[in-house]
Structure formats: structure tokens, C-alpha cells
N, C-alpha and C. Protein backbone atom coordinates (compact mmCIF):
# COMPACT_ATOMS: atom_id res chain seq x y z
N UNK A 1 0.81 -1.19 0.00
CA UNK A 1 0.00 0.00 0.00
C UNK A 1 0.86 1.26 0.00
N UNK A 2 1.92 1.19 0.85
CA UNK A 2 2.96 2.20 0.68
C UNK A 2 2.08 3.74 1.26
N UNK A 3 1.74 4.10 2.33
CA UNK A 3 1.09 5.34 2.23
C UNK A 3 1.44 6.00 3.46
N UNK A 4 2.82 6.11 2.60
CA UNK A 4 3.56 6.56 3.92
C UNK A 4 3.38 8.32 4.54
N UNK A 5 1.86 8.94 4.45
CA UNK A 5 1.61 10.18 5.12
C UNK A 5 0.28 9.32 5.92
N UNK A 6 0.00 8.26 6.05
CA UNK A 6 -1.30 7.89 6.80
C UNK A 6 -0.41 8.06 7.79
N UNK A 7 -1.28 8.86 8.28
CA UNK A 7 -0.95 9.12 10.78
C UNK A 7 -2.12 8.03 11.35
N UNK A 8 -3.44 8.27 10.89
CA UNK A 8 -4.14 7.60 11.83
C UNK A 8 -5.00 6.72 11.19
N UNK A 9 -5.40 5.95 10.98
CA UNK A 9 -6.74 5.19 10.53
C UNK A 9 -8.11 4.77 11.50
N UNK A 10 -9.03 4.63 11.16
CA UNK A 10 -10.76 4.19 11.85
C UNK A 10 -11.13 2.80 11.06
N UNK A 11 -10.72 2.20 11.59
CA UNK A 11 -11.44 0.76 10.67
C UNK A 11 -12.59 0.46 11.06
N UNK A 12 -13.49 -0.28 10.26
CA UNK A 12 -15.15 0.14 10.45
C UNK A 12 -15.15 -0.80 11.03
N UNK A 13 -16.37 -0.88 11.83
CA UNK A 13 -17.20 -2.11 12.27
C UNK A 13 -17.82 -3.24 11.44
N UNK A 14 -17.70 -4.47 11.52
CA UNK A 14 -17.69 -5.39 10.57
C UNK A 14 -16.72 -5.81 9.84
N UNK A 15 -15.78 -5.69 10.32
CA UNK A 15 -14.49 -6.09 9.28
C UNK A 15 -13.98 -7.32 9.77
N UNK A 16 -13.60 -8.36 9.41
CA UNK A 16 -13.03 -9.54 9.78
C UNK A 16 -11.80 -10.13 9.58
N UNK A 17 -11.17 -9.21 8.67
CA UNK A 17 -9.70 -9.25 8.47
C UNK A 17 -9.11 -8.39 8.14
N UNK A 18 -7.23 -8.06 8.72
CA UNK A 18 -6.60 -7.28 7.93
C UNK A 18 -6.13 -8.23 6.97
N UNK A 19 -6.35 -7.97 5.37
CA UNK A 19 -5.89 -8.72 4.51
C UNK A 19 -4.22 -8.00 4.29
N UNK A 20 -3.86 -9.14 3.42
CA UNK A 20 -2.27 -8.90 3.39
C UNK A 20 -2.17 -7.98 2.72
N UNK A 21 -1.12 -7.40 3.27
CA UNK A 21 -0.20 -6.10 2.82
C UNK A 21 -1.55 -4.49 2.90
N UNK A 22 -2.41 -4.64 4.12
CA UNK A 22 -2.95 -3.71 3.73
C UNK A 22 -2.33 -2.48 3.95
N UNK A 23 -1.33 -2.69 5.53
CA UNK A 23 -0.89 -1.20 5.87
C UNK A 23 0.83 -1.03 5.29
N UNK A 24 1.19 -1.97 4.28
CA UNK A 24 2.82 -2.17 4.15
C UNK A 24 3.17 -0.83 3.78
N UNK A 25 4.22 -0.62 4.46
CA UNK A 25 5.16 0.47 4.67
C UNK A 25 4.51 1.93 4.54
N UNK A 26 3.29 2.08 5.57
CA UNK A 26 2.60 2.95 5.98
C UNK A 26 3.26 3.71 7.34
N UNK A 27 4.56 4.00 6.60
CA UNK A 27 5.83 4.84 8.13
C UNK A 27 5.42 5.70 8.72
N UNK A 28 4.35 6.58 8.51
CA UNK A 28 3.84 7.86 9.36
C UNK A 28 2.50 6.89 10.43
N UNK A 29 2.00 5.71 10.55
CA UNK A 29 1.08 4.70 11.21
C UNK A 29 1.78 4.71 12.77
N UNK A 30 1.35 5.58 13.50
CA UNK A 30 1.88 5.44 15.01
C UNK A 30 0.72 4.16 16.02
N UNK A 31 -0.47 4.06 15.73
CA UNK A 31 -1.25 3.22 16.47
C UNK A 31 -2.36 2.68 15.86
N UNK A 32 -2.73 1.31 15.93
CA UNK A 32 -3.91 0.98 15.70
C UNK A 32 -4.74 0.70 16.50
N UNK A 33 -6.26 0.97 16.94
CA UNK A 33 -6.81 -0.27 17.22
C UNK A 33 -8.01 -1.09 16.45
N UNK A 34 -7.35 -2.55 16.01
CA UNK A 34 -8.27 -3.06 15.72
C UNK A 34 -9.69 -3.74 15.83
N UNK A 35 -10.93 -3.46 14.86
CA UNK A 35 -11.90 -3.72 15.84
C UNK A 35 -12.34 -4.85 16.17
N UNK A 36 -13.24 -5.14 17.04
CA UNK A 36 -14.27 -6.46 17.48
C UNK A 36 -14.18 -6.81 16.23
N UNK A 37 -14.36 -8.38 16.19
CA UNK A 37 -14.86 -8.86 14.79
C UNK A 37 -13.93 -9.25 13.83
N UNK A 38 -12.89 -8.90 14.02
CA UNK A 38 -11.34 -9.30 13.05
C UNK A 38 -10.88 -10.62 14.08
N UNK A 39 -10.70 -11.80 13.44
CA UNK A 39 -10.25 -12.94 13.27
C UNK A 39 -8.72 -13.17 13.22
N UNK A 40 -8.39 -12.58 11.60
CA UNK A 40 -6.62 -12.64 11.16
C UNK A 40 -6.52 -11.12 11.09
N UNK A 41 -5.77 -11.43 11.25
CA UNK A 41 -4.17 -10.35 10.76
C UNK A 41 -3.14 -11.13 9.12
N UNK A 42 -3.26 -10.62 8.06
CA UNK A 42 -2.57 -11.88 7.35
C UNK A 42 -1.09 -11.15 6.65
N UNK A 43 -0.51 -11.61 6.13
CA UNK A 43 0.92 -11.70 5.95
C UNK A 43 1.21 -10.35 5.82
N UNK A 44 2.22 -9.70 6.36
CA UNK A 44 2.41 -8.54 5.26
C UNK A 44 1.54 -7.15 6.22
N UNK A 45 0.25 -7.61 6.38
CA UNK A 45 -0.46 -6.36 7.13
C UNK A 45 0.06 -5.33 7.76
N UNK A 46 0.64 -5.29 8.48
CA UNK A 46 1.78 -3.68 9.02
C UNK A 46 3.31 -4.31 9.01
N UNK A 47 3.33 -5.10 7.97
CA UNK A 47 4.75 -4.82 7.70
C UNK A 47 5.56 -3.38 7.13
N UNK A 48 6.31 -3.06 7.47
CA UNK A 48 7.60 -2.16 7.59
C UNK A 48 6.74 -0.31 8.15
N UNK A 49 5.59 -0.61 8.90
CA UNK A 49 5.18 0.34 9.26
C UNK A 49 6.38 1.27 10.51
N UNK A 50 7.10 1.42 9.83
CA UNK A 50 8.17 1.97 10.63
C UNK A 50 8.18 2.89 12.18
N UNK A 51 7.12 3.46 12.55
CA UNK A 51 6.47 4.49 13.17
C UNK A 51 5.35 3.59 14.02
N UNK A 52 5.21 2.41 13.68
CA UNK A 52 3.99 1.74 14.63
C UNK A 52 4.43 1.43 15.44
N UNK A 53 3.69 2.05 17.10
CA UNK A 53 4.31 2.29 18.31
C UNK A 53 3.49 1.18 19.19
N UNK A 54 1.95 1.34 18.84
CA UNK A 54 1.32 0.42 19.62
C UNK A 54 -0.04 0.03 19.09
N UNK A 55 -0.59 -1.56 19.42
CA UNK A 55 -1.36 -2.16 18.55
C UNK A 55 -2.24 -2.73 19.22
N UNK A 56 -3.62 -2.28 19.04
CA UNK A 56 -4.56 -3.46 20.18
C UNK A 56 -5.56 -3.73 19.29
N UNK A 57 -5.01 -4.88 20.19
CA UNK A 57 -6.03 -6.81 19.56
C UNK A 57 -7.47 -6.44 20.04
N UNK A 58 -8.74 -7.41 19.64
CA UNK A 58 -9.46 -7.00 20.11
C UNK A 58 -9.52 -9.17 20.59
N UNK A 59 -10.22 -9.18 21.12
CA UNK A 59 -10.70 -10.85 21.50
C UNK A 59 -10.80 -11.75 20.78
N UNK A 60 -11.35 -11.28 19.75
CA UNK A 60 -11.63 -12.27 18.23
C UNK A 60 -10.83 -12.69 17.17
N UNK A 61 -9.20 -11.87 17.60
CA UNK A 61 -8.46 -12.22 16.95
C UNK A 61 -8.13 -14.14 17.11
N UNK A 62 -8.24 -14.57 15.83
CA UNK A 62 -7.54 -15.64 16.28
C UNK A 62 -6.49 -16.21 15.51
N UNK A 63 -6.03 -15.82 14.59
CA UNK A 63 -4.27 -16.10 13.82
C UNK A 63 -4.25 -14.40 13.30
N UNK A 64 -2.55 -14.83 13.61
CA UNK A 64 -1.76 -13.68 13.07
C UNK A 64 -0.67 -14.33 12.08
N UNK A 65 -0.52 -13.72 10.48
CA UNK A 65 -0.01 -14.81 9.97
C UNK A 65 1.49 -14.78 10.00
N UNK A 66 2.46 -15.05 9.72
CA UNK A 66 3.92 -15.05 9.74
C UNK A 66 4.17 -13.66 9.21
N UNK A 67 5.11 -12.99 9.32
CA UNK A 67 5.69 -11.73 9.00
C UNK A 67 4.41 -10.69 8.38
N UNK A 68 3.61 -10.26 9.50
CA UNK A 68 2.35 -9.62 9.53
C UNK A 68 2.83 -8.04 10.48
N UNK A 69 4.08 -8.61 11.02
CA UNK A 69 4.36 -7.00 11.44
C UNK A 69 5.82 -6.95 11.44
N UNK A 70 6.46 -7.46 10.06
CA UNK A 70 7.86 -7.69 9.46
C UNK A 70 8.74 -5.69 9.80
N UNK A 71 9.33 -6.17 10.20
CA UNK A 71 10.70 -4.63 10.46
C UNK A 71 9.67 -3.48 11.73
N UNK A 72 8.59 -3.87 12.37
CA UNK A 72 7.92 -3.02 13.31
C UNK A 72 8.76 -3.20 14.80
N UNK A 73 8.49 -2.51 15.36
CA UNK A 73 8.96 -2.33 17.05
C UNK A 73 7.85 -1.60 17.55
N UNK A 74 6.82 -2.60 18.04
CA UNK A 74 5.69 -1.91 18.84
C UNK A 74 5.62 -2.74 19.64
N UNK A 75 4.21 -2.00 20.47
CA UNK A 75 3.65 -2.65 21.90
C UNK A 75 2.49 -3.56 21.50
N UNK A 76 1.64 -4.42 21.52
CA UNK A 76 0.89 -5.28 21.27
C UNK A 76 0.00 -5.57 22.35
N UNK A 77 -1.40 -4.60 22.48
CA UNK A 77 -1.73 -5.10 23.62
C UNK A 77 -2.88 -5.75 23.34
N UNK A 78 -2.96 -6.82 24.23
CA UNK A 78 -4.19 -7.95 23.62
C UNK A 78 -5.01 -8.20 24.99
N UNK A 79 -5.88 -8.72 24.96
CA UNK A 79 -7.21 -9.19 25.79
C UNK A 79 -6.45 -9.98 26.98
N UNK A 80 -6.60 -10.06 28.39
CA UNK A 80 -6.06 -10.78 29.31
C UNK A 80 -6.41 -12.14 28.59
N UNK A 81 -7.98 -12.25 28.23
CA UNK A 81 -8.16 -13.59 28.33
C UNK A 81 -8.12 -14.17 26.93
N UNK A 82 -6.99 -13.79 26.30
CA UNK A 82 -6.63 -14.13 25.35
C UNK A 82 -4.82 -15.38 25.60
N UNK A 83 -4.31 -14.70 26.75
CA UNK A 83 -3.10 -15.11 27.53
C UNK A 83 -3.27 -17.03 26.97
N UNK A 84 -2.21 -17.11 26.42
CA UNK A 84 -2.03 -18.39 26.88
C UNK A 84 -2.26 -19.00 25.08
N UNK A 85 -3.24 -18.03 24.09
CA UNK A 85 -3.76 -18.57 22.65
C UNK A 85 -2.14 -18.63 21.59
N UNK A 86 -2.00 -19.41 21.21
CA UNK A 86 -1.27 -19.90 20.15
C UNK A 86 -0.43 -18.34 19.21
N UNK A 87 -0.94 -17.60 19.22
CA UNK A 87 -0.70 -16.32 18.64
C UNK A 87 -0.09 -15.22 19.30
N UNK A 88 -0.12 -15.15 20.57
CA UNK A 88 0.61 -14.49 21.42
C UNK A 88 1.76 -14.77 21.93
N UNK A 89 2.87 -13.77 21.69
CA UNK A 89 4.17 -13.58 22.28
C UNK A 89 5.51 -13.62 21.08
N UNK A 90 4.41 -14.11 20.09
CA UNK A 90 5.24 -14.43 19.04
C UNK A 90 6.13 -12.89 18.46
N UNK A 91 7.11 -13.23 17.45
CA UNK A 91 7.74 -11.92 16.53
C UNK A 91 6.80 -11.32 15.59
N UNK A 92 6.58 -12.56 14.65
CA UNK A 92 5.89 -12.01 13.91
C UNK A 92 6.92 -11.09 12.49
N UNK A 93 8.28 -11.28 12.53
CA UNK A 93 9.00 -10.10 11.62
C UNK A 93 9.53 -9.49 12.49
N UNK A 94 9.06 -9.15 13.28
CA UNK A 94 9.28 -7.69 14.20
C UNK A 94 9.70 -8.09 15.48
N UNK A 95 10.11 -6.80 16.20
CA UNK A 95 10.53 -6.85 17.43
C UNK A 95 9.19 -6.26 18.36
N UNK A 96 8.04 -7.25 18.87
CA UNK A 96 7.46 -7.12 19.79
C UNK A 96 7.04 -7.31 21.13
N UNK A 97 6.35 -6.22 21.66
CA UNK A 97 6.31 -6.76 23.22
C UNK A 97 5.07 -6.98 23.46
N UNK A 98 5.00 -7.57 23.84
CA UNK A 98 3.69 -8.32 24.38
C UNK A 98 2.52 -7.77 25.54
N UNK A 99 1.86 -7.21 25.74
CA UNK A 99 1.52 -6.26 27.28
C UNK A 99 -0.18 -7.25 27.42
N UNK A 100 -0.40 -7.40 28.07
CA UNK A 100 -1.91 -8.20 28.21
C UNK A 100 -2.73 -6.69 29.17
N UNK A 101 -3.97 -6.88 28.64
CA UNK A 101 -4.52 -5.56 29.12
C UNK A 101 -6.01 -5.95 29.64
């Protein structure tokens, strides 16, 4: 997608996936949150978002696909009672931290 002056985005209600490569190398992207209702995250999705600082899951996530947040260094904050699901803690590409909220 390359859109590297996006600062902020609103993703609508009803959405069930970030498909791949939607936010790639969207460097001005400081935070998301994604909404209820998204499942995946798939390849590529905030890869090389250079500027993405911090990212929240919503519950319904349930796969994040391999290099889905390739060259990022953010915070990742996900559902307590998500702790423990197959998808959490991982890299992902990136250098992330994990925060349960």
C-alpha cells in the first residue's frame, strides 16, 4: 500500500480481516486499534510500518499470519483472556512486546 503520510486510521465495524499487505510500509502509522470482529491479521499487514508504536487486539483475533508485522517495534496489547492462545508472544517479523490488558 505504501502510504507513507497515513498518521491515523478508523477501521469500520464489521471487518473480519486485515488482509495482506494492507498497511505495508505505511511509516507515518503510530497506532492501531483493531476492531471487534477481526479474526486474522494476514501476511504482510503492518509490515515495515516503521512508526507503529502500539497495537490493540481485540478478542476475536484468532491467527496472526507469519511476517504480519515484518521490520515493526511496537507494543501489542491484547485481551487478558486471550493469555495463553497460540498467537501471542510471538515476533511475527518484528521486534514485539507483548503487554496483556
Amino acid at each position: 500500500s505504501d502510504c507513507e503520510r497515513l498518521i491515523q486510521v478508523s477501521l469500520p465495524d464489521g471487518l473480519t480481516r486485515i488482509a495482506e499487505g494492507s498497511f505495508f510500509r505505511c511509516k507515518s502509522l503510530t497506532e492501531i486499534h483493531i476492531p471487534r470482529g477481526v479474526t486474522a491479521v494476514e501476511t504482510w499487514a503492518f509490515a515495515w510500518c516503521l512508526g507503529l508504536a502500539r497495537v490493540y487486539l481485540p478478542e476475536t483475533i484468532r491467527t496472526i499470519q507469519e511476517k504480519a508485522f515484518s521490520g515493526v517495534n511496537a507494543t501489542i496489547f491484547y485481551p487478558r483472556q486471550c493469555f495463553g492462545s497460540p498467537w501471542v508472544g510471538k515476533n511475527y517479523g518484528g521486534n514485539l512486546t507483548w503487554v496483556p490488558m
